[in-house]
C-alpha atoms as a PDB file:
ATOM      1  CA  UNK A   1     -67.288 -28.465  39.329  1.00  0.00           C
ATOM      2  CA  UNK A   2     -69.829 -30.893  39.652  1.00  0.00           C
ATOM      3  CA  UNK A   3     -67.808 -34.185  38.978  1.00  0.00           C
ATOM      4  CA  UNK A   4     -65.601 -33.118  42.236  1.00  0.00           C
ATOM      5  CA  UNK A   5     -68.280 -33.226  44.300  1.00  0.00           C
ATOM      6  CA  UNK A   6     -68.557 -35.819  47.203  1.00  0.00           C
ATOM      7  CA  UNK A   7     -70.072 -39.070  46.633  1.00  0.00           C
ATOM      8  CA  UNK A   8     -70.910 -42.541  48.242  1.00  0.00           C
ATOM      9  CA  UNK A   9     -67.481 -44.356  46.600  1.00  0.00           C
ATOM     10  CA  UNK A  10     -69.394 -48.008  47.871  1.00  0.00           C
ATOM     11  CA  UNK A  11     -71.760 -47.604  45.704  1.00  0.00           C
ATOM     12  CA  UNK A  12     -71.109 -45.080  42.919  1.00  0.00           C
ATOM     13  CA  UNK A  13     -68.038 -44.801  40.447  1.00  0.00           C
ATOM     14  CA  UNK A  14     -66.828 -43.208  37.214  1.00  0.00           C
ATOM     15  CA  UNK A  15     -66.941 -45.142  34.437  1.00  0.00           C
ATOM     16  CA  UNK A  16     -65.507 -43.976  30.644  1.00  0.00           C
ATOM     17  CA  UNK A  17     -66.920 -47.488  28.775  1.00  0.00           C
ATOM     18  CA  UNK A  18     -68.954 -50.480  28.431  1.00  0.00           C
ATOM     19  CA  UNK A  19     -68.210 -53.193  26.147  1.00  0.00           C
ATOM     20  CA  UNK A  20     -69.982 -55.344  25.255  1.00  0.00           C
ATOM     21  CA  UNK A  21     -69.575 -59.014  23.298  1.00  0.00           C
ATOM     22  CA  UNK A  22     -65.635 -59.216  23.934  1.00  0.00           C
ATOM     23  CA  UNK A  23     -63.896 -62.313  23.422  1.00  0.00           C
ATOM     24  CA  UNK A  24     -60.273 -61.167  24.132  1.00  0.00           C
ATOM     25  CA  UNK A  25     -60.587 -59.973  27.946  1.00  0.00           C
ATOM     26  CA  UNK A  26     -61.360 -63.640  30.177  1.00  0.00           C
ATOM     27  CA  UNK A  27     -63.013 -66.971  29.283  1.00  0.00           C
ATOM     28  CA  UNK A  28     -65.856 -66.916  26.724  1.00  0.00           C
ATOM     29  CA  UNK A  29     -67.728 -63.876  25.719  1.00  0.00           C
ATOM     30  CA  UNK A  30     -67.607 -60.828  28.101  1.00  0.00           C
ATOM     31  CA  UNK A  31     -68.909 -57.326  28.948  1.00  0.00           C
ATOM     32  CA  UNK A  32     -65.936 -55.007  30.076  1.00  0.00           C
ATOM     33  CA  UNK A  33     -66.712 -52.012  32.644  1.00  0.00           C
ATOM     34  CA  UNK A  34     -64.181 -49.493  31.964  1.00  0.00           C
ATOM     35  CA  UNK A  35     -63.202 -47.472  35.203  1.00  0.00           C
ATOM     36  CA  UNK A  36     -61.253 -44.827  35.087  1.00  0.00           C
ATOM     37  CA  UNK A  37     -58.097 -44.117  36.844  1.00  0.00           C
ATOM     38  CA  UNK A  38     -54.677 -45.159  36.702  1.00  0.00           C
ATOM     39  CA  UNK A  39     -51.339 -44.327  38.634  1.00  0.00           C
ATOM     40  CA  UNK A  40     -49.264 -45.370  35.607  1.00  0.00           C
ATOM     41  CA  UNK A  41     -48.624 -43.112  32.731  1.00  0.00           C
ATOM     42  CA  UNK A  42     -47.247 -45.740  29.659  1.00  0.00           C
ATOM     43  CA  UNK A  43     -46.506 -44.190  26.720  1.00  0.00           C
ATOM     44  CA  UNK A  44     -48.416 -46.496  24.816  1.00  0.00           C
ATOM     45  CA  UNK A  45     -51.582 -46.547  26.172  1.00  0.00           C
ATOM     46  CA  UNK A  46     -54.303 -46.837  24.538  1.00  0.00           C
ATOM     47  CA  UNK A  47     -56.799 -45.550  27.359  1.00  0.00           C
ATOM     48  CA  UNK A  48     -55.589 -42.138  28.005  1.00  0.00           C
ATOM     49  CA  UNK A  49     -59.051 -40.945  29.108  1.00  0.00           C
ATOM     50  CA  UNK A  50     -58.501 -43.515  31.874  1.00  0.00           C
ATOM     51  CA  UNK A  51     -56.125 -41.726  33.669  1.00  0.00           C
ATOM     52  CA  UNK A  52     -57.682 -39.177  35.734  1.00  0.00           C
ATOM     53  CA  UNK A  53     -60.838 -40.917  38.363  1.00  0.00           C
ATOM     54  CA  UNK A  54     -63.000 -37.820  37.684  1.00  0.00           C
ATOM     55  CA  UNK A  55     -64.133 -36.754  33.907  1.00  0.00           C
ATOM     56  CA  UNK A  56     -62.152 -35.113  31.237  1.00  0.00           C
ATOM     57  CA  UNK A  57     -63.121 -33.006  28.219  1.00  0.00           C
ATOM     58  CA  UNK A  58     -62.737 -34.420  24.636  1.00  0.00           C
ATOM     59  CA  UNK A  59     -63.277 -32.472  21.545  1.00  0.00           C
ATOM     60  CA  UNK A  60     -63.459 -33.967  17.941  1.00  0.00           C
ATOM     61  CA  UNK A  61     -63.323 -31.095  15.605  1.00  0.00           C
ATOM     62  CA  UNK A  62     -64.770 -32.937  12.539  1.00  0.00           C
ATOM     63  CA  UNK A  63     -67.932 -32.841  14.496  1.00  0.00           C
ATOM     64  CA  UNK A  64     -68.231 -28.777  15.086  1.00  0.00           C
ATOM     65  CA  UNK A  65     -70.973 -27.730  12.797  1.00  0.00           C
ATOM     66  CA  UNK A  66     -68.604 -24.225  13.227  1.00  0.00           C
ATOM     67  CA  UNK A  67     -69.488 -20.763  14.952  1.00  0.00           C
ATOM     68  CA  UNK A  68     -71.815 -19.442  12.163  1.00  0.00           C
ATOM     69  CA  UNK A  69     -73.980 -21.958  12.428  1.00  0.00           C
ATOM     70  CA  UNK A  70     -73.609 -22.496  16.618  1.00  0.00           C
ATOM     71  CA  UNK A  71     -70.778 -20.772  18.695  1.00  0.00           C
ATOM     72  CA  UNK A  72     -72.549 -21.242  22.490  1.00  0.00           C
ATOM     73  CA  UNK A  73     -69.554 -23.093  23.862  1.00  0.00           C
ATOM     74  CA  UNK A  74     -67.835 -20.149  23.418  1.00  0.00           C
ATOM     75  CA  UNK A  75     -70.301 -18.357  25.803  1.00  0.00           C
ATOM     76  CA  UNK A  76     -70.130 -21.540  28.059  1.00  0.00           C
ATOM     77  CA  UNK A  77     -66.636 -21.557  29.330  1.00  0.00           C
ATOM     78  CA  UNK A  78     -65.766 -19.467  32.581  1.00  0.00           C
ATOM     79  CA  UNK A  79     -62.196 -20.112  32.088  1.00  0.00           C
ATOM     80  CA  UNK A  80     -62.543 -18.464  28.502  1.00  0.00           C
ATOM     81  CA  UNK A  81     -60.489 -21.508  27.131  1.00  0.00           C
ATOM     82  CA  UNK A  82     -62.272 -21.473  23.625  1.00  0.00           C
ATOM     83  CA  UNK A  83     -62.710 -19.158  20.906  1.00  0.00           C
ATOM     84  CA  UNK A  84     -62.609 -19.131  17.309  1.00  0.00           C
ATOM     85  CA  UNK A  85     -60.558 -20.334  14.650  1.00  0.00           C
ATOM     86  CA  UNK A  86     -59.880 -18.327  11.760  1.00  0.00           C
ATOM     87  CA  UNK A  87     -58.511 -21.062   9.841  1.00  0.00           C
ATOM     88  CA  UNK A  88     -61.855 -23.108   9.778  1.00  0.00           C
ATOM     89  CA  UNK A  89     -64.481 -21.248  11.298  1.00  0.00           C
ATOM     90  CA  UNK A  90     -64.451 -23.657  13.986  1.00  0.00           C
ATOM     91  CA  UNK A  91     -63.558 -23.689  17.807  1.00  0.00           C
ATOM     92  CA  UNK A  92     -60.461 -24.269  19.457  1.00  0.00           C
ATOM     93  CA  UNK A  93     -59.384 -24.919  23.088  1.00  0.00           C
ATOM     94  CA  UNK A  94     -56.477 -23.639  24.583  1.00  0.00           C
ATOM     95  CA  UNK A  95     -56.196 -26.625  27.288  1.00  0.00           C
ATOM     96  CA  UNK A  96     -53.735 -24.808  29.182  1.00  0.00           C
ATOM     97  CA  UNK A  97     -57.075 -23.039  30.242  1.00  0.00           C
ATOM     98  CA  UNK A  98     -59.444 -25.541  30.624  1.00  0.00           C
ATOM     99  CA  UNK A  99     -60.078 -26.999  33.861  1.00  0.00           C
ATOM    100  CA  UNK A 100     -62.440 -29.481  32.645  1.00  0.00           C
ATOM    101  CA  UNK A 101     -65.665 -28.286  34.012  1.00  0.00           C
ATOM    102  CA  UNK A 102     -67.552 -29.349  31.156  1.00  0.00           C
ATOM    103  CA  UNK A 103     -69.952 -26.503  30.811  1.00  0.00           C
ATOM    104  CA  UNK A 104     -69.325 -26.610  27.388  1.00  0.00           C
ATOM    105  CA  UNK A 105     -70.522 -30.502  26.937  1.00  0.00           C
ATOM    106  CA  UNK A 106     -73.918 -29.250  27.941  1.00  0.00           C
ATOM    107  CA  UNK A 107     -74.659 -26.549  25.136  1.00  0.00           C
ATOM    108  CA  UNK A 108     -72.904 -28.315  22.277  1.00  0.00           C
ATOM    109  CA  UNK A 109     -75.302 -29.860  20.088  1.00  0.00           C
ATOM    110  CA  UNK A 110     -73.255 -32.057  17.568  1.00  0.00           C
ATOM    111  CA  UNK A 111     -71.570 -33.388  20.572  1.00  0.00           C
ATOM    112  CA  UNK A 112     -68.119 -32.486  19.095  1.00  0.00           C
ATOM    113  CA  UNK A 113     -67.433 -31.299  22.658  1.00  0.00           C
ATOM    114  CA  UNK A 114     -68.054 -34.479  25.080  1.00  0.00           C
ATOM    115  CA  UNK A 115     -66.971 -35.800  28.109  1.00  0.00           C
ATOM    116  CA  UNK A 116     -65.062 -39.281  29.044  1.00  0.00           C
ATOM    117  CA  UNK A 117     -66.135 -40.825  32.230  1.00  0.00           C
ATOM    118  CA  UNK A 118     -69.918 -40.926  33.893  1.00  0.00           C
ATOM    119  CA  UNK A 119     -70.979 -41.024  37.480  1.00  0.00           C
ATOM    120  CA  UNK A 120     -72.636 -44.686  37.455  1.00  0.00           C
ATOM    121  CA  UNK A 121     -74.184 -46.802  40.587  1.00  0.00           C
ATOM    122  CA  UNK A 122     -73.479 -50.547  40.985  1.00  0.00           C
ATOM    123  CA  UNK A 123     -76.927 -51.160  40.001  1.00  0.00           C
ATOM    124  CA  UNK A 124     -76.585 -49.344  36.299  1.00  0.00           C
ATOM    125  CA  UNK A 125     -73.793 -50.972  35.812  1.00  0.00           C
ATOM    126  CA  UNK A 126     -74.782 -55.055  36.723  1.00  0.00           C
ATOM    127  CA  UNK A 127     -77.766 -54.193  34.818  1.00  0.00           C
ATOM    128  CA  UNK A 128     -75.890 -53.237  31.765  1.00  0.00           C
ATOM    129  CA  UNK A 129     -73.575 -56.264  31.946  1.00  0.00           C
ATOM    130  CA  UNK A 130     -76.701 -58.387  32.904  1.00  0.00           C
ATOM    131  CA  UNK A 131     -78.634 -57.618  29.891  1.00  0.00           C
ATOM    132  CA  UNK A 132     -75.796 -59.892  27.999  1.00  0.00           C
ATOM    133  CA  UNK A 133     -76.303 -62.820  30.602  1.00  0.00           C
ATOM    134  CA  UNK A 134     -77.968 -64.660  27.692  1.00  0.00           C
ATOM    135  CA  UNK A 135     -74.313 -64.925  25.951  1.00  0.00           C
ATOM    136  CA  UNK A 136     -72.580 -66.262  29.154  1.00  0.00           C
ATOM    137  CA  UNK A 137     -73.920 -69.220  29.788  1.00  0.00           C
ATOM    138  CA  UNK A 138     -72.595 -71.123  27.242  1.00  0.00           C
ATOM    139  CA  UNK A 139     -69.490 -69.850  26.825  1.00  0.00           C
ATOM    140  CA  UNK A 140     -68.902 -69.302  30.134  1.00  0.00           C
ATOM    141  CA  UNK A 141     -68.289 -65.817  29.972  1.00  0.00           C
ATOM    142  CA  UNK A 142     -69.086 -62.759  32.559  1.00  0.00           C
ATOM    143  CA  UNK A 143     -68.006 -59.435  33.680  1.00  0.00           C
ATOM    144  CA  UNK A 144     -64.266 -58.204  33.475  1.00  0.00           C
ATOM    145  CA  UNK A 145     -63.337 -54.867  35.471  1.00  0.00           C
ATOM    146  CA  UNK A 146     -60.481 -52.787  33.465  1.00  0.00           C
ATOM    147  CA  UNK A 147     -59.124 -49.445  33.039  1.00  0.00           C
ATOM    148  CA  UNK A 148     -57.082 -47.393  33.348  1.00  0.00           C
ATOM    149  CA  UNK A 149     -56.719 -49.448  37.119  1.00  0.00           C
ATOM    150  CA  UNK A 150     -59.416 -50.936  38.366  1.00  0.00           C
ATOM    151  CA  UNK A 151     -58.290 -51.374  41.550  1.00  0.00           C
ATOM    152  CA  UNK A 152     -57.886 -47.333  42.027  1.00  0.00           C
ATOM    153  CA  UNK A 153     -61.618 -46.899  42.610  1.00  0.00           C
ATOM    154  CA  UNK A 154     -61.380 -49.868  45.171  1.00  0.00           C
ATOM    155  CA  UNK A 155     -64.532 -49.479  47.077  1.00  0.00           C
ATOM    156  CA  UNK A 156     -66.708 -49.410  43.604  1.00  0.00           C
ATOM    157  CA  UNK A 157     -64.563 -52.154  42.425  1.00  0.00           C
ATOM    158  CA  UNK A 158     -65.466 -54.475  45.163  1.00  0.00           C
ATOM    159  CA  UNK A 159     -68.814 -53.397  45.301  1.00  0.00           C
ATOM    160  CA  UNK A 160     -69.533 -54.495  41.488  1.00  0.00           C
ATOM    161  CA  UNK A 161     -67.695 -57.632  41.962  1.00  0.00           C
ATOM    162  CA  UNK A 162     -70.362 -58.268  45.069  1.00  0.00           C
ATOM    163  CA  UNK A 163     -72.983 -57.826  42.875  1.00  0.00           C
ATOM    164  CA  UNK A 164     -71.994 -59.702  39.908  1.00  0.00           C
ATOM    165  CA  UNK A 165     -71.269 -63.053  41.999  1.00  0.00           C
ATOM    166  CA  UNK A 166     -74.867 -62.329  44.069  1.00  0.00           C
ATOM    167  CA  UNK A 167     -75.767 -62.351  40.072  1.00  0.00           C
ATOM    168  CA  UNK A 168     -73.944 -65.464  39.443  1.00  0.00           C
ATOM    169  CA  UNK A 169     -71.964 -63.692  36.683  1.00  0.00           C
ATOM    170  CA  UNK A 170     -68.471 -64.773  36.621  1.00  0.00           C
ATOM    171  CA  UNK A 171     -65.596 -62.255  37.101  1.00  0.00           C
ATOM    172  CA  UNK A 172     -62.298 -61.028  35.959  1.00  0.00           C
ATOM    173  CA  UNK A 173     -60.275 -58.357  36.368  1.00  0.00           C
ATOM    174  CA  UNK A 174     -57.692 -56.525  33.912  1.00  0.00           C
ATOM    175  CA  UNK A 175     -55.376 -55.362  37.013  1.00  0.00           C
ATOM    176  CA  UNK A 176     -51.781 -53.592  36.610  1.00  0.00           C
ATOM    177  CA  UNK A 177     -51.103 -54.628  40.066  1.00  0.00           C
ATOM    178  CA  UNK A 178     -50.065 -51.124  41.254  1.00  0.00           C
ATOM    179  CA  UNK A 179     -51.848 -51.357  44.611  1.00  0.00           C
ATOM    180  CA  UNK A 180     -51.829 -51.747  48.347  1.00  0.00           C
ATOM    181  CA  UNK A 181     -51.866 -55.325  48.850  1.00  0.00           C
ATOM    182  CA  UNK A 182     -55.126 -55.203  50.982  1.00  0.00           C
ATOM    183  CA  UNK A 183     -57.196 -54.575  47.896  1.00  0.00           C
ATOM    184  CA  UNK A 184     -55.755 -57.074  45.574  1.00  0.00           C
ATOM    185  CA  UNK A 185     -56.470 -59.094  48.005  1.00  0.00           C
ATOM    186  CA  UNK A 186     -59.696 -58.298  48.679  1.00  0.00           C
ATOM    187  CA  UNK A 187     -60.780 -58.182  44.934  1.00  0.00           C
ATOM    188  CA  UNK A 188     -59.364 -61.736  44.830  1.00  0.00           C
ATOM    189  CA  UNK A 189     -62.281 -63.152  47.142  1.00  0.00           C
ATOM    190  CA  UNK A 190     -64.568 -61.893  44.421  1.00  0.00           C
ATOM    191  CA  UNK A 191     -62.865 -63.150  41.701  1.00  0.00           C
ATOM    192  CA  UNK A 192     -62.337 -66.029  38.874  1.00  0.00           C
ATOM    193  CA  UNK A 193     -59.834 -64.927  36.681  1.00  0.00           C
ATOM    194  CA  UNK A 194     -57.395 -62.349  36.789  1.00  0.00           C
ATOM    195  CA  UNK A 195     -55.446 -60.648  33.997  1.00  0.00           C
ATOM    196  CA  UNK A 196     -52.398 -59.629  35.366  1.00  0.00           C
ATOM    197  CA  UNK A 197     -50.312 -56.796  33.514  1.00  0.00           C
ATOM    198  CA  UNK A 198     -46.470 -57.620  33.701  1.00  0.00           C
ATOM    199  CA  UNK A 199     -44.570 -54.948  31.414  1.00  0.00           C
ATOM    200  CA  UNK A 200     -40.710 -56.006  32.065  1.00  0.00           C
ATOM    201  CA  UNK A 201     -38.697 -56.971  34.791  1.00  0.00           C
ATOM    202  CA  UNK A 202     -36.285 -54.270  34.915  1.00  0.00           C
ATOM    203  CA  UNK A 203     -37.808 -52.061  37.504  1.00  0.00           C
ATOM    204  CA  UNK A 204     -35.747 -48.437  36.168  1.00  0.00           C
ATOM    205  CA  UNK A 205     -36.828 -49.319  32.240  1.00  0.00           C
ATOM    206  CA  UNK A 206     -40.108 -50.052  33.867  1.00  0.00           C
ATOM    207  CA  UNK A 207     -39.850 -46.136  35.498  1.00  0.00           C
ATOM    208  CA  UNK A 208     -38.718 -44.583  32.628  1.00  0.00           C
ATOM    209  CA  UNK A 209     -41.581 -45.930  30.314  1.00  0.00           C
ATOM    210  CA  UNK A 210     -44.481 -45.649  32.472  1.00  0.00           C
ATOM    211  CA  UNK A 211     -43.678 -43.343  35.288  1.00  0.00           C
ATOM    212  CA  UNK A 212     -43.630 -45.870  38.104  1.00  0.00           C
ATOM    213  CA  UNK A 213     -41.466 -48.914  39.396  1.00  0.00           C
ATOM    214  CA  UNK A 214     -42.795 -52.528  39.379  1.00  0.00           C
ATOM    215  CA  UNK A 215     -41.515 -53.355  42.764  1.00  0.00           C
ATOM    216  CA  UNK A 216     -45.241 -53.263  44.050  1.00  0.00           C
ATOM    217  CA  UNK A 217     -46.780 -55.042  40.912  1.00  0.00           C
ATOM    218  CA  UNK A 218     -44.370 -58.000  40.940  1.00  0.00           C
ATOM    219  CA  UNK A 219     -44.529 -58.619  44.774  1.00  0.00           C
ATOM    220  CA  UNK A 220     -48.359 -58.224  44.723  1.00  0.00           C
ATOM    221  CA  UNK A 221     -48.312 -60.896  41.674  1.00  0.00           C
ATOM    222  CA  UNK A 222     -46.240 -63.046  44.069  1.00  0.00           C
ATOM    223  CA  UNK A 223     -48.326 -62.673  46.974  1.00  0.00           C
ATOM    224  CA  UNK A 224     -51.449 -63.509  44.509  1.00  0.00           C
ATOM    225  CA  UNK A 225     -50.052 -66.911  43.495  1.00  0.00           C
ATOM    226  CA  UNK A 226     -49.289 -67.934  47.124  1.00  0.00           C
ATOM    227  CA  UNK A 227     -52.414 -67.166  48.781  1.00  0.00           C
ATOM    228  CA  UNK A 228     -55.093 -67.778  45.590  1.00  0.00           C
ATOM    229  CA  UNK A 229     -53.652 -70.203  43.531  1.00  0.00           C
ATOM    230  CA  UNK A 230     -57.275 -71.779  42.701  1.00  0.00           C
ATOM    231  CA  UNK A 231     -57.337 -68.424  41.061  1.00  0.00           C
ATOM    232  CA  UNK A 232     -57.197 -68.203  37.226  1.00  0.00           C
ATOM    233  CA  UNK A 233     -54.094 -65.774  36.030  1.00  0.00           C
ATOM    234  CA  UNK A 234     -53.609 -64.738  32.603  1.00  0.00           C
ATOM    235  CA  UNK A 235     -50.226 -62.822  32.375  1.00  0.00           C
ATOM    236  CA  UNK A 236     -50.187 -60.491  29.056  1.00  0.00           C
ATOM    237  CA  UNK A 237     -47.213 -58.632  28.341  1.00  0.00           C
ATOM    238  CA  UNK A 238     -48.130 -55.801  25.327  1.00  0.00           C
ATOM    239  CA  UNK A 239     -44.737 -55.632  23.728  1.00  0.00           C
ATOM    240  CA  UNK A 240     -43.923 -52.034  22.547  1.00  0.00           C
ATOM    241  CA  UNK A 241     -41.181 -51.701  20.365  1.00  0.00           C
ATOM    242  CA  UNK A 242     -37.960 -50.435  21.928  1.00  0.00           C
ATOM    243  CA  UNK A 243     -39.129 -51.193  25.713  1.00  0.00           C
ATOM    244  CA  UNK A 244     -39.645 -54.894  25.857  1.00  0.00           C
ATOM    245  CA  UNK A 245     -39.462 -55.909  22.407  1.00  0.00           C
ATOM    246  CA  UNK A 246     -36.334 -58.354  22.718  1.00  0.00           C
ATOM    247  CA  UNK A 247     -36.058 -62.390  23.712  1.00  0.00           C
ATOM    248  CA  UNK A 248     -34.284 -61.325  26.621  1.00  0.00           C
ATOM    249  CA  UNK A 249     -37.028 -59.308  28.023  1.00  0.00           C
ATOM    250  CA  UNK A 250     -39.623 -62.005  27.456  1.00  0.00           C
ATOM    251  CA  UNK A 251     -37.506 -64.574  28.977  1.00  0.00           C
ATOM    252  CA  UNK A 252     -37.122 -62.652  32.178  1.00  0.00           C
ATOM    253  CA  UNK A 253     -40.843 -62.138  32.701  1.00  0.00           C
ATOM    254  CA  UNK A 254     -40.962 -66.085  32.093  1.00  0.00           C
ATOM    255  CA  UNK A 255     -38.540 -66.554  34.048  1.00  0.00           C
ATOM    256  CA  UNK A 256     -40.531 -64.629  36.948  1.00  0.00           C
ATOM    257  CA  UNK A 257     -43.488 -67.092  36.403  1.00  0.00           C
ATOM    258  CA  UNK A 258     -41.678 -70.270  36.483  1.00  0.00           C
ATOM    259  CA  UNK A 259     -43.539 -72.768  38.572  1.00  0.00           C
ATOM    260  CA  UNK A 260     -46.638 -70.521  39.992  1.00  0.00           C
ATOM    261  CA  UNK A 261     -49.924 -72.140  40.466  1.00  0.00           C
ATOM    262  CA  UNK A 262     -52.438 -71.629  37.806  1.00  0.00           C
ATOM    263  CA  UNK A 263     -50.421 -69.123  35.546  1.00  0.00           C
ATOM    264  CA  UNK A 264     -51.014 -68.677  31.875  1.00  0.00           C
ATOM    265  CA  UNK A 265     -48.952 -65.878  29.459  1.00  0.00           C
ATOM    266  CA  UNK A 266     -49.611 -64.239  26.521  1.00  0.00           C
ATOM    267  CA  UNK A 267     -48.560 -61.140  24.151  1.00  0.00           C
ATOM    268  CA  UNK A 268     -50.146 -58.881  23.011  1.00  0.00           C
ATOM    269  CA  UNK A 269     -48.691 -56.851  19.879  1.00  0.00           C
ATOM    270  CA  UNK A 270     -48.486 -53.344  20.387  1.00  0.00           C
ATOM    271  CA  UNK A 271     -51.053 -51.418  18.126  1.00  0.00           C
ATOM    272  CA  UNK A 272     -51.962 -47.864  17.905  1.00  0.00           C
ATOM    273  CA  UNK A 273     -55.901 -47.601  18.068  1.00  0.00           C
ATOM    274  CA  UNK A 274     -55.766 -45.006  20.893  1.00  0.00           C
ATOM    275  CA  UNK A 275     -53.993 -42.253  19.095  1.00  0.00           C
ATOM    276  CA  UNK A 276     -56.614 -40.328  18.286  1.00  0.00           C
ATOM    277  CA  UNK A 277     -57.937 -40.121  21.865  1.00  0.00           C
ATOM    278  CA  UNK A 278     -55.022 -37.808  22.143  1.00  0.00           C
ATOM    279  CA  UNK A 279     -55.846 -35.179  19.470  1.00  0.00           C
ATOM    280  CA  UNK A 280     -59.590 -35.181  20.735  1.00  0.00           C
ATOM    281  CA  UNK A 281     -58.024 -34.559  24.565  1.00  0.00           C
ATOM    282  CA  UNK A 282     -55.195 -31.959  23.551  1.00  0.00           C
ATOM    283  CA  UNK A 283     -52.664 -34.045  24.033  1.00  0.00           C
ATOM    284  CA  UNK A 284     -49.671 -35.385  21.861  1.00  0.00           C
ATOM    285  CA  UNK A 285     -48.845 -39.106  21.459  1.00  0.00           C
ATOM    286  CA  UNK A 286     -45.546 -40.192  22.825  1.00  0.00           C
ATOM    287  CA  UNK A 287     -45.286 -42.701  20.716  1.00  0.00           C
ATOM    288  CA  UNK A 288     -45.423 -41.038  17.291  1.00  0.00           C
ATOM    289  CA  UNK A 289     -45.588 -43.609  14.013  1.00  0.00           C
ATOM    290  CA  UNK A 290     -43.308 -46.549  15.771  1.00  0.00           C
ATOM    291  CA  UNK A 291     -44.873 -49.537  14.612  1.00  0.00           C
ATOM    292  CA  UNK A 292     -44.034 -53.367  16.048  1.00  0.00           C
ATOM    293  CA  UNK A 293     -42.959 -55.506  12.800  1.00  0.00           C
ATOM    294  CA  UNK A 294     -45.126 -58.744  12.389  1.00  0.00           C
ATOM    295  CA  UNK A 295     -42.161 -61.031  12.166  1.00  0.00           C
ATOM    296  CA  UNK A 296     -41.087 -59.538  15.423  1.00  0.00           C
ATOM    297  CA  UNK A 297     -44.176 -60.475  17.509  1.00  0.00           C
ATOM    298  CA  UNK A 298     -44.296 -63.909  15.566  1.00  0.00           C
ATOM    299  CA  UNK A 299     -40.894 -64.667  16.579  1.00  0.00           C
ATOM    300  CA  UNK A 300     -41.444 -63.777  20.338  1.00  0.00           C
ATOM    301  CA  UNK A 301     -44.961 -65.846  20.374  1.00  0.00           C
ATOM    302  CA  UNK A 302     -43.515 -68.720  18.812  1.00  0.00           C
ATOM    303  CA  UNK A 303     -40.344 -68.280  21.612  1.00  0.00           C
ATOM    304  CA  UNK A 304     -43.092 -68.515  24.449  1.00  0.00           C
ATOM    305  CA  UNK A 305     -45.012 -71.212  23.271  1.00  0.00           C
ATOM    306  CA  UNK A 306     -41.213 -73.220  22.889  1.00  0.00           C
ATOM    307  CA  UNK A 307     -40.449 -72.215  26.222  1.00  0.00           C
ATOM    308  CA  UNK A 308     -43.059 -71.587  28.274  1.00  0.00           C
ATOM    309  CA  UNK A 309     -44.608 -75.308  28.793  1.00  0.00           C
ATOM    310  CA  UNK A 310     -40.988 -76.077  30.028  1.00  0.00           C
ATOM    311  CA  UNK A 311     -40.318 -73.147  32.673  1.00  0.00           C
ATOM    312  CA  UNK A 312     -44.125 -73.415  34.150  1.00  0.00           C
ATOM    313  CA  UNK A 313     -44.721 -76.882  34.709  1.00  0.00           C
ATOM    314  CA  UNK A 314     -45.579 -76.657  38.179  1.00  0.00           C
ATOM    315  CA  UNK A 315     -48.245 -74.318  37.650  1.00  0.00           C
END
């Protein structure tokens, strides 16, 4: 396959998005580089495309124009993992076949085969997020790395933080924190603000939920404070009903950040504007229709912004 061949990781990475004009990911208006990769699996993300470094095959079947009008994806495949569908005269994929080559993104003309992820240089990429430089002056806005985990595709990471300050575009990260402590710490020296994913506090809920303990996240966050505390950290906790969803949760992960330098926290409600991502990538979403009750997430913001002044005011 051609997206598993070698490649100079300083200076070239795979990227699934660019956003531009957001207001909701660092200080002021912002242009987030999506990179994808992630060691986590949550059940609620929202970014499942993120979670594999190298491409992945997505398929929206409202866009097939159907096999008597088209039908060369069919031809396309090596692993013969599509064929036709009765039902609809349209194509299906059996996914337990496909090994994402994505031979069949290159015949399909309505694009309702695609592909998540591209092969960009640090140079496309600056230049994409320069191009809104105009907008971050005055609000003193920038560039903001996320994922999936940044941090994963390290070398490109570091390399587009380079750029961006030799720009004199500010920088953030979206980080998880599940990382060596060598490259959080090496992203730091690059870096303005940092948004800082903290989930819950119990390390085996933390497991069960996502895949992975938070031992590594929570010391890294630690370390962070200690040896950057000019730094900028945002702390946002996305509270998913039935994981962290409870006062005592939030308390603990306030209690964790009591007194640290420079230390902001927010929530974020839990929403569910990724689902679909899963029906276009074969996939099923773990979280079905659970839904997070507005009085729920009012009742938690209004218990940080009671308690949180109190428990932080070192920081």
């Amino acid at each position: 396959m051609d997206h598993a061949k070698s490649y100079d990781k300083k200076n070239y990475g795979y990227v699934f998005n660019i956003q531009h004009f957001s207001v909701h990911d660092g200080p002021g208006i912002r242009t987030i580089v999506f990179l994808k990769g992630c060691p986590l699996r949550c059940q609620w993300c929202s970014n499942p495309e993120s979670h594999h470094v190298t491409p992945d095959l997505a398929y929206n079947s409202n866009k097939c124009i159907g096999i008597d009008e088209c039908g060369y994806c069919i031809g396309a495949c090596p692993q013969k993992a599509i064929s036709n569908s009765i039902e609809d005269k349209k194509v299906k994929i059996n996914w337990n076949l496909c090994d994402n080559c994505l031979k069949c993104t290159d015949v399909c003309p309505s694009l309702a085969l695609n592909k998540y992820g591209n092969l960009m240089n640090v140079k496309e990429v600056i230049d994409a997020v320069e191009a809104d430089s105009v907008f971050y002056s005055r609000s003193e806005g920038g560039i903001t790395l996320s994922g999936g985990e940044p941090l994963l595709q390290i070398d490109f990471a570091i390399a587009l933080l380079k750029e961006a300050k030799k720009r004199r575009i500010t920088t953030a990260i979206e980080t998880t924190g599940h990382t060596d402590w060598v490259n959080l710490e090496k992203a730091c020296s690059y870096l303005d603000t940092v948004l800082y994913d903290i989930k819950c506090i119990d390390g085996e809920k933390h497991k069960k939920y996502t895949g992975i303990t938070n031992e590594i996240a929570l010391e890294n966050f630690r370390k962070m404070c200690e040896a950057f505390p000019e730094i900028k950290k945002i702390v946002r906790t996305a509270v998913i009903p039935g994981f962290n969803d409870s006062e005592e949760d939030i308390l603990e992960i306030m209690s964790f950040l009591k007194g640290l330098p420079n230390v902001e926290y927010e929530l974020l409600p839990y929403h569910r504007l990724g689902q679909p991502k899963y029906e276009y990538m074969g996939r099923v979403y773990p979280m079905g229709n659970t839904k997070l009750k507005d009085e729920k997430i009012q009742k938690l913001n209004q218990l940080v912004k009671t308690y949180f002044p109190k428990l932080n005011k070192i920081g």
